[in-house]
C-alpha atoms as a PDB file:
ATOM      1  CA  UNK A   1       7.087   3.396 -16.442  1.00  0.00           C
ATOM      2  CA  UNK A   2       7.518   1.143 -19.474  1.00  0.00           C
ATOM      3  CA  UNK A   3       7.554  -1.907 -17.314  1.00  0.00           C
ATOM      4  CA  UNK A   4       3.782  -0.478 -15.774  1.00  0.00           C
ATOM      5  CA  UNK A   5       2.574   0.174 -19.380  1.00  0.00           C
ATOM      6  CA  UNK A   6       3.483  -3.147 -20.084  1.00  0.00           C
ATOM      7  CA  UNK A   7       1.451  -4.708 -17.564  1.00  0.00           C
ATOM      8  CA  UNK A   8      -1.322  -3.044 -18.050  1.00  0.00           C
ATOM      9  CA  UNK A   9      -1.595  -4.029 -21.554  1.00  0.00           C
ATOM     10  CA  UNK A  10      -1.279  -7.701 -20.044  1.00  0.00           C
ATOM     11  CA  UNK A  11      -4.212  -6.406 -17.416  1.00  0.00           C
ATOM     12  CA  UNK A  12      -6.349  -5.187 -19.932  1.00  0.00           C
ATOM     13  CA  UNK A  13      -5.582  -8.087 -23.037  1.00  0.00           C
ATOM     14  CA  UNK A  14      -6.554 -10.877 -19.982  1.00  0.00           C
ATOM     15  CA  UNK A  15      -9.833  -8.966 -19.606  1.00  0.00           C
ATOM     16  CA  UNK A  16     -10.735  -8.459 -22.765  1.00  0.00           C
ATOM     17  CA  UNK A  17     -10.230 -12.270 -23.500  1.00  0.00           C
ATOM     18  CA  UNK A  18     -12.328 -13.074 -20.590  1.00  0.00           C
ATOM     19  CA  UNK A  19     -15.414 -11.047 -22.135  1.00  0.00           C
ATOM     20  CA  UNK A  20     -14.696 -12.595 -25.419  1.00  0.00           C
ATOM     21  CA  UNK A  21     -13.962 -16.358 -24.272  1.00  0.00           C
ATOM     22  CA  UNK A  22     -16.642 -18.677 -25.778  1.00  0.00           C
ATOM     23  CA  UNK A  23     -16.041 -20.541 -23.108  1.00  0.00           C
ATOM     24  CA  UNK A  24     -17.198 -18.448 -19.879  1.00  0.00           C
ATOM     25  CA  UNK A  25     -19.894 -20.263 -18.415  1.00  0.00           C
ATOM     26  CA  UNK A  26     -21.206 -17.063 -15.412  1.00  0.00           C
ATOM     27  CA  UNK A  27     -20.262 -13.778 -15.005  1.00  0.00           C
ATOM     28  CA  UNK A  28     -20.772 -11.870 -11.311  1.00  0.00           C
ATOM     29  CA  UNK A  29     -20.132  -8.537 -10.099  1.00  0.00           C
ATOM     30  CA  UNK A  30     -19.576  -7.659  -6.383  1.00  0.00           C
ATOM     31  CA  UNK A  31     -18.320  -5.614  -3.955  1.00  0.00           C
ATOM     32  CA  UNK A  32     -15.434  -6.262  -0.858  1.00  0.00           C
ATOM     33  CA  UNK A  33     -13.952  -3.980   1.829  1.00  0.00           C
ATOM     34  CA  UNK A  34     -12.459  -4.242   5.096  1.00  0.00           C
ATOM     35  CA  UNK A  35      -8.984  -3.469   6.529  1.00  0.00           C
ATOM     36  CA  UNK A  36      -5.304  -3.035   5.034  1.00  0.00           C
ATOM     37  CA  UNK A  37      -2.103  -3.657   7.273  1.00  0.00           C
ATOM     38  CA  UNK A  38       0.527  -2.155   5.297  1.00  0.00           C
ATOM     39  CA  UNK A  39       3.819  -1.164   5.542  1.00  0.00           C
ATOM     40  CA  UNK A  40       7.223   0.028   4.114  1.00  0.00           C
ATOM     41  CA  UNK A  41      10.367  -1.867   3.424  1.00  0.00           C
ATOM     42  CA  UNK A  42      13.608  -0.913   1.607  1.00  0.00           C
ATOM     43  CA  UNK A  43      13.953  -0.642  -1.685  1.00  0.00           C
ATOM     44  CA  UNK A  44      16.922  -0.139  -3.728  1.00  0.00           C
ATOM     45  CA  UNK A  45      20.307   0.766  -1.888  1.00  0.00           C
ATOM     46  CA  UNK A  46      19.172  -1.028   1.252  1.00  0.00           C
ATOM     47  CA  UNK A  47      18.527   0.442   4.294  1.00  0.00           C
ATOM     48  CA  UNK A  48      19.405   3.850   6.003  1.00  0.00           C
ATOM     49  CA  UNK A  49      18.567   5.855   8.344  1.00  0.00           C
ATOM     50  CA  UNK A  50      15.924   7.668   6.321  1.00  0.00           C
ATOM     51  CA  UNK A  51      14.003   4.492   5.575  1.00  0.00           C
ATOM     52  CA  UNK A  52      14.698   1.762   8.090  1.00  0.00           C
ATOM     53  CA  UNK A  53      12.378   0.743  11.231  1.00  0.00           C
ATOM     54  CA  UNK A  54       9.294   1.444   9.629  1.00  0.00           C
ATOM     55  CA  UNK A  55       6.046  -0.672  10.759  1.00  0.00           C
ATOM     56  CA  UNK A  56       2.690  -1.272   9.899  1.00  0.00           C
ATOM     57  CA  UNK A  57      -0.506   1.200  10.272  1.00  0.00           C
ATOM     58  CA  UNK A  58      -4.337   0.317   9.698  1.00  0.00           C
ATOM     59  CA  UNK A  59      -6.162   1.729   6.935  1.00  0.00           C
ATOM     60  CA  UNK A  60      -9.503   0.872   4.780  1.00  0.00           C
ATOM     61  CA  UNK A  61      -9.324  -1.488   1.833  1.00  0.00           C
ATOM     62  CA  UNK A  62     -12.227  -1.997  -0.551  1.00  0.00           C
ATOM     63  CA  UNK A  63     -13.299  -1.879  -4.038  1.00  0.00           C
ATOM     64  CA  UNK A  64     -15.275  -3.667  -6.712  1.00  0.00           C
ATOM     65  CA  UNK A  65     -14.737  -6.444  -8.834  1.00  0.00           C
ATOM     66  CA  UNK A  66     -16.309  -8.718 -11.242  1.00  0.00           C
ATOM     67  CA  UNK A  67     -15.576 -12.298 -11.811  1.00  0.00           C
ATOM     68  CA  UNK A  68     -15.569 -14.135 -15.165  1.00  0.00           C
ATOM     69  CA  UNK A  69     -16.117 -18.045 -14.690  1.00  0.00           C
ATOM     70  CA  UNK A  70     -14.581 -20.410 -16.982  1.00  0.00           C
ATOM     71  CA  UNK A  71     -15.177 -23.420 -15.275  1.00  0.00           C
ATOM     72  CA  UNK A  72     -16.049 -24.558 -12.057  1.00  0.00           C
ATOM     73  CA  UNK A  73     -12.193 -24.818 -10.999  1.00  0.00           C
ATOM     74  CA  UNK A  74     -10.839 -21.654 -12.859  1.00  0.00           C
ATOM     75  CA  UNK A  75     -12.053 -17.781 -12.845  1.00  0.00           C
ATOM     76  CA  UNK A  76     -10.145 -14.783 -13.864  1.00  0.00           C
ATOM     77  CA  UNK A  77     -10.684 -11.536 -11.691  1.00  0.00           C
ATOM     78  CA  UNK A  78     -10.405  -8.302 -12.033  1.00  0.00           C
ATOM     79  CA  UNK A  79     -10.534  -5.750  -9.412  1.00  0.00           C
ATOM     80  CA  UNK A  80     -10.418  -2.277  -8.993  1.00  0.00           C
ATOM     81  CA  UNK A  81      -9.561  -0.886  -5.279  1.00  0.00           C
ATOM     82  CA  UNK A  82      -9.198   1.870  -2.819  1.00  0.00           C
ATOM     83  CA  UNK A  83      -6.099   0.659  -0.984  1.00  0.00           C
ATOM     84  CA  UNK A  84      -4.645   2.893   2.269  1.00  0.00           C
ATOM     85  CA  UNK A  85      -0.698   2.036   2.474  1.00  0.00           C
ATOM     86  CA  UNK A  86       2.238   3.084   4.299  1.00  0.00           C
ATOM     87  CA  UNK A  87       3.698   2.841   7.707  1.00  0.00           C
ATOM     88  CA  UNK A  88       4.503   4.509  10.666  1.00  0.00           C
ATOM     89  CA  UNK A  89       7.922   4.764  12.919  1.00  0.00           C
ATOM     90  CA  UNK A  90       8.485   6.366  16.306  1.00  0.00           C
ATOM     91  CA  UNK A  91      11.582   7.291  18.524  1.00  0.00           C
ATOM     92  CA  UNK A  92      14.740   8.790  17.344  1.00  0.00           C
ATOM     93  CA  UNK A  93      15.215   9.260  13.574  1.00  0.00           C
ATOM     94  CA  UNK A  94      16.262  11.642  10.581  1.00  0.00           C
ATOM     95  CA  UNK A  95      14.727  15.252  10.810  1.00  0.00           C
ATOM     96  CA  UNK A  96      15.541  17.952   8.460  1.00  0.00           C
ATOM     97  CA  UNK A  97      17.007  21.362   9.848  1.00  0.00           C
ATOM     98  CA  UNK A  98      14.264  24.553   8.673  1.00  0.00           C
ATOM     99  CA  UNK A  99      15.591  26.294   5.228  1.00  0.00           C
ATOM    100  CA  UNK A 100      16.268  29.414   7.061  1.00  0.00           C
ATOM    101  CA  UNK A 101      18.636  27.950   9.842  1.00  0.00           C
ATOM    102  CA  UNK A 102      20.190  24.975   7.778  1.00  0.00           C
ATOM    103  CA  UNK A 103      23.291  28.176   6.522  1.00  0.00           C
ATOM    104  CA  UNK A 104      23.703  28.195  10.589  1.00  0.00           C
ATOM    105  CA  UNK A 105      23.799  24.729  11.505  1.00  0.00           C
ATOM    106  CA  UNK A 106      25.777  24.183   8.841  1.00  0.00           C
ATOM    107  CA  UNK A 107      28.612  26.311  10.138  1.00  0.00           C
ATOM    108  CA  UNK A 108      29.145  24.279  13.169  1.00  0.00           C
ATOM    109  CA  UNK A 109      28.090  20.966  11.479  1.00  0.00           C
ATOM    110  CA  UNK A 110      29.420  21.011   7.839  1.00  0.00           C
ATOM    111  CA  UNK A 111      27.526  18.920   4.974  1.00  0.00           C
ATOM    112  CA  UNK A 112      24.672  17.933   7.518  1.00  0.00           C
ATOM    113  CA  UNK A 113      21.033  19.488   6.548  1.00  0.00           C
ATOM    114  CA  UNK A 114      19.751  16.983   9.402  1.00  0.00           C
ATOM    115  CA  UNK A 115      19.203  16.352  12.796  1.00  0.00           C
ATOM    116  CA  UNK A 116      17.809  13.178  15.076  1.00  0.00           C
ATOM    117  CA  UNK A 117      14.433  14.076  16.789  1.00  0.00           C
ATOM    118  CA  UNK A 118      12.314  11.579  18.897  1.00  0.00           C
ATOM    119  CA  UNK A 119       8.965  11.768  17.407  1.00  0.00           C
ATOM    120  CA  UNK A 120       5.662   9.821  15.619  1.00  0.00           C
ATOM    121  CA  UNK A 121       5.595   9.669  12.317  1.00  0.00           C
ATOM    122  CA  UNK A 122       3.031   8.347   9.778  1.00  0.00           C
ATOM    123  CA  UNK A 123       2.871   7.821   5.774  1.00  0.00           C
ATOM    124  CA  UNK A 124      -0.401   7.631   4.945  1.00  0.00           C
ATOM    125  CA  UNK A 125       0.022   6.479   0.687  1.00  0.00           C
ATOM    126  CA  UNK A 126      -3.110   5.899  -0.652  1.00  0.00           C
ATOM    127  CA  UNK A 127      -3.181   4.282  -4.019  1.00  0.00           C
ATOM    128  CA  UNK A 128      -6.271   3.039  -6.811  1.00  0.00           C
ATOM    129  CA  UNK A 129      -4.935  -0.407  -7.278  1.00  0.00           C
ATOM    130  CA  UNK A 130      -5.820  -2.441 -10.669  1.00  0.00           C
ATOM    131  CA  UNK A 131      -5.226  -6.434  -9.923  1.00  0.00           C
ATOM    132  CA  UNK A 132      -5.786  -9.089 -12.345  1.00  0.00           C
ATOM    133  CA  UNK A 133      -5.968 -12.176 -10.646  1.00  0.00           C
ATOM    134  CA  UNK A 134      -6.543 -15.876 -11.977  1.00  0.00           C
ATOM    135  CA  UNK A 135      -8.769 -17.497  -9.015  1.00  0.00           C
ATOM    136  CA  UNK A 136      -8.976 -21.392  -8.329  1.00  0.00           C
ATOM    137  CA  UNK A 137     -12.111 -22.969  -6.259  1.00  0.00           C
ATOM    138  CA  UNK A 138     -12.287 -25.909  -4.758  1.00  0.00           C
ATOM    139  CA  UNK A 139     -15.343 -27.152  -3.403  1.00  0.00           C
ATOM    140  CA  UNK A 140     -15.506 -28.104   0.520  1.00  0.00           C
ATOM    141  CA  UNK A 141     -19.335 -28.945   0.621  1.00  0.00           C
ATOM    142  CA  UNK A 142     -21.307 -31.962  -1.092  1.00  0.00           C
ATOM    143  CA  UNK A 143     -23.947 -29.271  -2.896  1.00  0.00           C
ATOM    144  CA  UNK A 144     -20.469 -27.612  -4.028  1.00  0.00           C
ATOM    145  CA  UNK A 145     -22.028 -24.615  -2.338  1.00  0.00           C
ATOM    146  CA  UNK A 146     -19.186 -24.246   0.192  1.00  0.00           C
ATOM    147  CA  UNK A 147     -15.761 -23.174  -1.853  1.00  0.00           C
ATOM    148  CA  UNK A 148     -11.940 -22.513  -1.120  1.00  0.00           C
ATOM    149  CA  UNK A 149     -10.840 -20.419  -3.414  1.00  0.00           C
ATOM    150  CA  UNK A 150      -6.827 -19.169  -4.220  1.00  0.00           C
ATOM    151  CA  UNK A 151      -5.936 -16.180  -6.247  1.00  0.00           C
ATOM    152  CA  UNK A 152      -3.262 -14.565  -7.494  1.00  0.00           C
ATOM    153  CA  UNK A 153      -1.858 -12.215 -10.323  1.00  0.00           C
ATOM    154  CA  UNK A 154      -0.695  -8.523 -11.001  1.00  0.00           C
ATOM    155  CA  UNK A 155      -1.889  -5.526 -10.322  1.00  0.00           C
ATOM    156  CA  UNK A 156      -1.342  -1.776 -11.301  1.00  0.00           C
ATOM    157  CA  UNK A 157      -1.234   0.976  -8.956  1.00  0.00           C
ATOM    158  CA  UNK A 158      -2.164   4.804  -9.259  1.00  0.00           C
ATOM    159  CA  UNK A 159      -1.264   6.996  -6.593  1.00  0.00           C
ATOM    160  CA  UNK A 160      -3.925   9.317  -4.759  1.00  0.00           C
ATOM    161  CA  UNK A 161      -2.248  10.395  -1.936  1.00  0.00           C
ATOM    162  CA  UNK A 162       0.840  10.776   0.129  1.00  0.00           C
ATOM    163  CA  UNK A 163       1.181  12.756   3.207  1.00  0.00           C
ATOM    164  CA  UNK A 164       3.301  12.246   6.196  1.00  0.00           C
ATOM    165  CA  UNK A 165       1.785  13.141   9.520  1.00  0.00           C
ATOM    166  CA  UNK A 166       4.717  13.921  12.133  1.00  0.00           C
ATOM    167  CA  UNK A 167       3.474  14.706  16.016  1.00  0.00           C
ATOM    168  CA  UNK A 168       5.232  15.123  19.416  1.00  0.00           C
ATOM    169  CA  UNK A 169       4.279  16.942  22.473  1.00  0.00           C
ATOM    170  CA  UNK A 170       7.595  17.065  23.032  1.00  0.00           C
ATOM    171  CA  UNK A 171      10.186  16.575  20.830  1.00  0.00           C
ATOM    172  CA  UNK A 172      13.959  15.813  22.015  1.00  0.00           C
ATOM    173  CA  UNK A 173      16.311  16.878  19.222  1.00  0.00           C
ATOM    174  CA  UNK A 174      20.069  15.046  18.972  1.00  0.00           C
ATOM    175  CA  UNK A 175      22.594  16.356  16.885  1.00  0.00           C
ATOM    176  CA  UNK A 176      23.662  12.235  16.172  1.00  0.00           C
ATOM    177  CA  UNK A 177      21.529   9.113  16.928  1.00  0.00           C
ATOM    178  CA  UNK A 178      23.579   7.655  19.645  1.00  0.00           C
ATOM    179  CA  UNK A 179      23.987  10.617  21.567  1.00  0.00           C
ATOM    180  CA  UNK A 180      22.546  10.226  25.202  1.00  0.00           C
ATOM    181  CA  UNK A 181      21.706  13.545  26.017  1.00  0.00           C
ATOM    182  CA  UNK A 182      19.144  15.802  23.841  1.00  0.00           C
ATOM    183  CA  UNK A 183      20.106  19.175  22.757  1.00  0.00           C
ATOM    184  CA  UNK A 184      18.481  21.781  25.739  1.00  0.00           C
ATOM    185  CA  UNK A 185      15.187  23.053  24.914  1.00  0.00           C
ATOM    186  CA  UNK A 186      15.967  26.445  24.333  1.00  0.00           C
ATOM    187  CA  UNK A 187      18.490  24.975  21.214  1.00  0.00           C
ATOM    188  CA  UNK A 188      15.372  23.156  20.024  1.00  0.00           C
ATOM    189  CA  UNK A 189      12.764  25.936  19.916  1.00  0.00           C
ATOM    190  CA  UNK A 190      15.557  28.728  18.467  1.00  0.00           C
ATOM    191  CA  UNK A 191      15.846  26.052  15.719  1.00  0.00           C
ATOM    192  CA  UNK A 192      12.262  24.950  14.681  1.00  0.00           C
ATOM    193  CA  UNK A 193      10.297  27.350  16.646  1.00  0.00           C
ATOM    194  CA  UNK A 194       8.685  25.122  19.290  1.00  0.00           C
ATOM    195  CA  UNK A 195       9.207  21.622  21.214  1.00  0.00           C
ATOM    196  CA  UNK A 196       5.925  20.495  19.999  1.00  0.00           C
ATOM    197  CA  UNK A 197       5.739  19.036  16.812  1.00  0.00           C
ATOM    198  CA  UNK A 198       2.084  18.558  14.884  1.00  0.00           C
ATOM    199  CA  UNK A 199       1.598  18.889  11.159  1.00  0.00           C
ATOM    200  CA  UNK A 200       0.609  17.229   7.914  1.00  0.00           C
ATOM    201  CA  UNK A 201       3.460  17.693   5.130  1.00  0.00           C
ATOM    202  CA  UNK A 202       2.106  16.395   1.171  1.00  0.00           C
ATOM    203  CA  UNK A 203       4.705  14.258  -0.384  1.00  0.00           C
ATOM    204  CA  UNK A 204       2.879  13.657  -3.313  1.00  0.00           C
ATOM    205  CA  UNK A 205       5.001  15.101  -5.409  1.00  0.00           C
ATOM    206  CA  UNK A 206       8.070  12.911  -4.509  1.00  0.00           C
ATOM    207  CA  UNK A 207       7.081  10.474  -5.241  1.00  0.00           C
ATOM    208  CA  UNK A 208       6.142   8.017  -8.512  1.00  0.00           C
ATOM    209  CA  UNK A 209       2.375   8.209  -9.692  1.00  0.00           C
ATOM    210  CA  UNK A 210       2.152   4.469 -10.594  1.00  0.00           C
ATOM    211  CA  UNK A 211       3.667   1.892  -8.910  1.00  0.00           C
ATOM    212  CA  UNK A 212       2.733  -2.237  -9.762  1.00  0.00           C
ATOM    213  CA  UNK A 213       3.338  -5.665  -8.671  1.00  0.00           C
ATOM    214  CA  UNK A 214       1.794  -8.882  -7.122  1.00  0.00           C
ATOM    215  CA  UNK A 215      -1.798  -9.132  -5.259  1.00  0.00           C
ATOM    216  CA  UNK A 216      -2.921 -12.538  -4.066  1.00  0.00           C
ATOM    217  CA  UNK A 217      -4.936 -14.370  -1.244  1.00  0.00           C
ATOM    218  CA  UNK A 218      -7.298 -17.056   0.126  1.00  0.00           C
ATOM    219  CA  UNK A 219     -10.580 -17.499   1.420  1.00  0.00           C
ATOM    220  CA  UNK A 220     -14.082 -19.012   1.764  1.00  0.00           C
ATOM    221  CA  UNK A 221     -16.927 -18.342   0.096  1.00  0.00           C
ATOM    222  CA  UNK A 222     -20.584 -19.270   0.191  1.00  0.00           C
ATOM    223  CA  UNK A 223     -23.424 -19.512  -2.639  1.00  0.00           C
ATOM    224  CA  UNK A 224     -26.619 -17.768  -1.619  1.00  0.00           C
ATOM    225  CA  UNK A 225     -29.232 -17.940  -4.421  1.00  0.00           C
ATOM    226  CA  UNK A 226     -27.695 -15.726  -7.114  1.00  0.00           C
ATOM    227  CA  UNK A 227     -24.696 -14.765  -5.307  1.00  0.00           C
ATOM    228  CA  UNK A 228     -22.206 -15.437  -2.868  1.00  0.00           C
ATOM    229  CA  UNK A 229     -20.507 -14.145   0.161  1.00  0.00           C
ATOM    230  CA  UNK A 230     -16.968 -14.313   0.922  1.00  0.00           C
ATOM    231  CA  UNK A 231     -14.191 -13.432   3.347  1.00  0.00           C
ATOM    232  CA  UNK A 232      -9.816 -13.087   1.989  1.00  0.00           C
ATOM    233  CA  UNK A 233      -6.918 -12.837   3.602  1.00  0.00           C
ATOM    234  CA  UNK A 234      -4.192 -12.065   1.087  1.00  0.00           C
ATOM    235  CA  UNK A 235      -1.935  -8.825   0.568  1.00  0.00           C
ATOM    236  CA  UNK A 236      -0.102  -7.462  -2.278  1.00  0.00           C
ATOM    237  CA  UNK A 237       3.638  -6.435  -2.929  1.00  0.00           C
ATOM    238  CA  UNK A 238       4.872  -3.588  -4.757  1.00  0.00           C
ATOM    239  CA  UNK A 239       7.797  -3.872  -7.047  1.00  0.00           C
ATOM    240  CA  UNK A 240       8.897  -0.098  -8.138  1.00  0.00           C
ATOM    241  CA  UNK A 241      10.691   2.326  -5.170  1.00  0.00           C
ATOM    242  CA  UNK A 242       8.404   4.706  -4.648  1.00  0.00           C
ATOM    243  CA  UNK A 243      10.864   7.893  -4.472  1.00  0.00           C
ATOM    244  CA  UNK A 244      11.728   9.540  -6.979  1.00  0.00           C
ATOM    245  CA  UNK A 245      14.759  10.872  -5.505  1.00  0.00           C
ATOM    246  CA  UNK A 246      17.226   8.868  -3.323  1.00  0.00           C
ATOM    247  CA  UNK A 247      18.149  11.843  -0.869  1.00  0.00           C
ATOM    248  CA  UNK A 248      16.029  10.192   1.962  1.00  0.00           C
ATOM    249  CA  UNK A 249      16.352   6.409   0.657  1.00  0.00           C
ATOM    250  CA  UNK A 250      13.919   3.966  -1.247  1.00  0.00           C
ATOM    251  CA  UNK A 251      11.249   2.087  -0.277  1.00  0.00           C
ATOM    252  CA  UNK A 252       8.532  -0.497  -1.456  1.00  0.00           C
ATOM    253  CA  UNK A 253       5.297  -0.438  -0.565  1.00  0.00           C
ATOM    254  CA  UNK A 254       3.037  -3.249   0.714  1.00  0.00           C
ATOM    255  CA  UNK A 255       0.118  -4.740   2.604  1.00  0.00           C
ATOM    256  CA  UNK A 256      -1.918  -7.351   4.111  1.00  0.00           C
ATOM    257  CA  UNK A 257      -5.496  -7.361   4.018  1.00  0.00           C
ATOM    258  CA  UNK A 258      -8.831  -9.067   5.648  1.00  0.00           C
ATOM    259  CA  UNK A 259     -11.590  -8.772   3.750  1.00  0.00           C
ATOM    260  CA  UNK A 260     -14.852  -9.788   2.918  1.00  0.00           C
ATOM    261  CA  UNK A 261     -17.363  -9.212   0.253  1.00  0.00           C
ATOM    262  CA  UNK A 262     -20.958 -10.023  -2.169  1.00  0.00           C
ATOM    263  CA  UNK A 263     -20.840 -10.760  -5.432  1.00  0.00           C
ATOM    264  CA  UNK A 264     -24.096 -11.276  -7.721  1.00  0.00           C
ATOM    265  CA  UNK A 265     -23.798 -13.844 -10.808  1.00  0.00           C
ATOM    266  CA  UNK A 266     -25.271 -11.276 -13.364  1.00  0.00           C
ATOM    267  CA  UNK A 267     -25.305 -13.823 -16.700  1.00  0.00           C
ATOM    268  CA  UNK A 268     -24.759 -18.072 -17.335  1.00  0.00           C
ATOM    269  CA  UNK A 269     -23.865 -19.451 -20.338  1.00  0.00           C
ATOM    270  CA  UNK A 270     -26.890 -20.804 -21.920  1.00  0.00           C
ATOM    271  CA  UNK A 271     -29.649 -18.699 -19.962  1.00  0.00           C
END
C-alpha cells in the first residue's frame, strides 16, 4: 500500500508539472477503447495447483485521456481507464469440498478441504486503471501529419470487480489430479448437490483494492484539423499479488490491448 501511495504521488506531481510547465506548447483531450487480452500469472511462491494454467479471456478496454505537448518529440499522458482483466482455465483443477460435507470428507481424506473437478472457469477482475505515461512521436510523413508514437510509464490500479464464473454441464470430480477414473456420479451429487455446475461466486473481498505497475505501447496516429486519430497496441503489467491470502496461491495480473482513439488539441501555446 505504501509503495501505491507512493506512486501516485509521482502520478499526480508529473501532472501537475505538466499543467504548470511554461514550456507546453498544445494541450488535447480524447477518448480510446477497444479490446483487453488479459491474463493471470504467478505471483509470489510460484506456481500451484490453485494458480497455474491460467489463459487469456477478452474483455473491453477504454477510457479517457488528455495529452500535454512539450515539444514536437516529447508528451506526457495521463489516462484514466476501464480495464476488464483476468483469465480463464478449463479441465481438471482445485475445487473446494461444500462447508457442510468438508467434517465428512475429511474423515476419509485427512487435512484435504479439496477435490479435482473438470470444469470452466473464468476471473473476470475489473479494475479503474490510472497510467502516467511519457509519449515520444516521430514523424513518418513530410507535412509531419503522419506520427509513430512510443509510450510508456506507471500506472495505478483500483479494483471494481472480481467474480469468478465456474460452469459445467457435467462435472467429473477426482479425489487427486492424476487419477484416471472420476468419482461415480452418485458420489458427486451426494457431495455438491448436482453434476452440473453454473454460478457466479464475488471474490472481491479477497482480494487487494489497489494494485499498480507498468502500462506502455505503440502506434500510429493521424492529424485531422484540430485533432487526431490513433490506433495502440501495448499492455500493462501488474506488480502487487492480488490475494490477500495465500491459501489458493498468488497471482499478477496483466493484459494486452488494441486500441484506438480521438483526441481534440483544446489550447497552443501562444493562441
Amino acid at each position: 500500500m505504501k509503495k501505491s501511495l507512493c506512486l501516485w504521488s509521482l502520478c499526480l506531481g508529473l501532472l501537475a508539472g505538466a499543467r504548470t510547465s511554461h514550456a507546453q506548447q498544445a494541450t488535447y483531450i480524447g477518448v480510446k477503447g477497444g479490446i483487453s487480452i488479459p491474463n493471470l500469472s504467478s505471483g509470489s511462491g510460484g506456481e500451484n495447483d490453485w494458480n497455474k494454467n491460467y489463459t487469456s479471456r477478452v474483455g473491453p478496454y477504454f477510457g479517457a485521456l488528455a495529452e500535454f505537448q512539450f515539444s514536437p518529440l516529447f508528451s506526457l499522458q495521463p489516462e484514466i481507464n476501464y480495464a476488464a482483466e483476468g483469465g480463464k482455465r478449463s479441465g481438471k483443477q482445485p475445487f473446494t469440498v461444500p462447508d457442510e460435507y468438508k467434517e465428512m470428507f475429511q474423515q476419509a481424506f485427512p487435512g484435504r478441504d479439496y477435490v479435482y473437478a473438470d470444469f470452466n472457469n473464468v476471473s473476470r477482475i475489473n479494475y479503474l486503471q490510472v497510467p502516467v505515461m511519457g509519449k515520444f512521436n516521430f514523424s513518418l510523413s513530410r507535412n509531419g501529419k503522419l506520427k509513430l508514437f512510443a509510450q510508456v510509464g506507471p500506472y495505478i490500479g483500483f479494483l471494481v470487480s472480481a467474480h469468478q464464473i465456474v460452469h459445467s454441464d457435467h462435472v467429473k470430480v477426482y479425489i487427486n489430479e492424476d487419477d484416471p477414473d472420476p468419482l461415480p456420479d452418485q458420489a458427486v451429487e451426494t457431495f455438491f448437490g448436482s453434476t452440473k455446475l453454473d454460478t457466479s461466486i464475488n471474490a472481491r473481498d479477497e482480494l487487494h483494492k489497489v494494485n499498480w505497475g507498468i502500462q506502455g505501447g505503440i502506434g500510429l496516429s493521424l492529424d485531422c484539423g484540430r485533432g487526431k486519430f490513433f490506433i495502440e497496441g501495448g499492455g500493462n503489467y501488474g506488480f502487487m499479488d492480488i490475494q490477500k491470502g495465500d491459501e489458493h496461491g498468488k497471482n499478477h495480473i496483466g493484459a494486452a490491448t488494441i486500441l484506438a482513439g480521438y483526441a481534440l488539441e483544446l489550447r497552443r501555446k501562444g493562441s
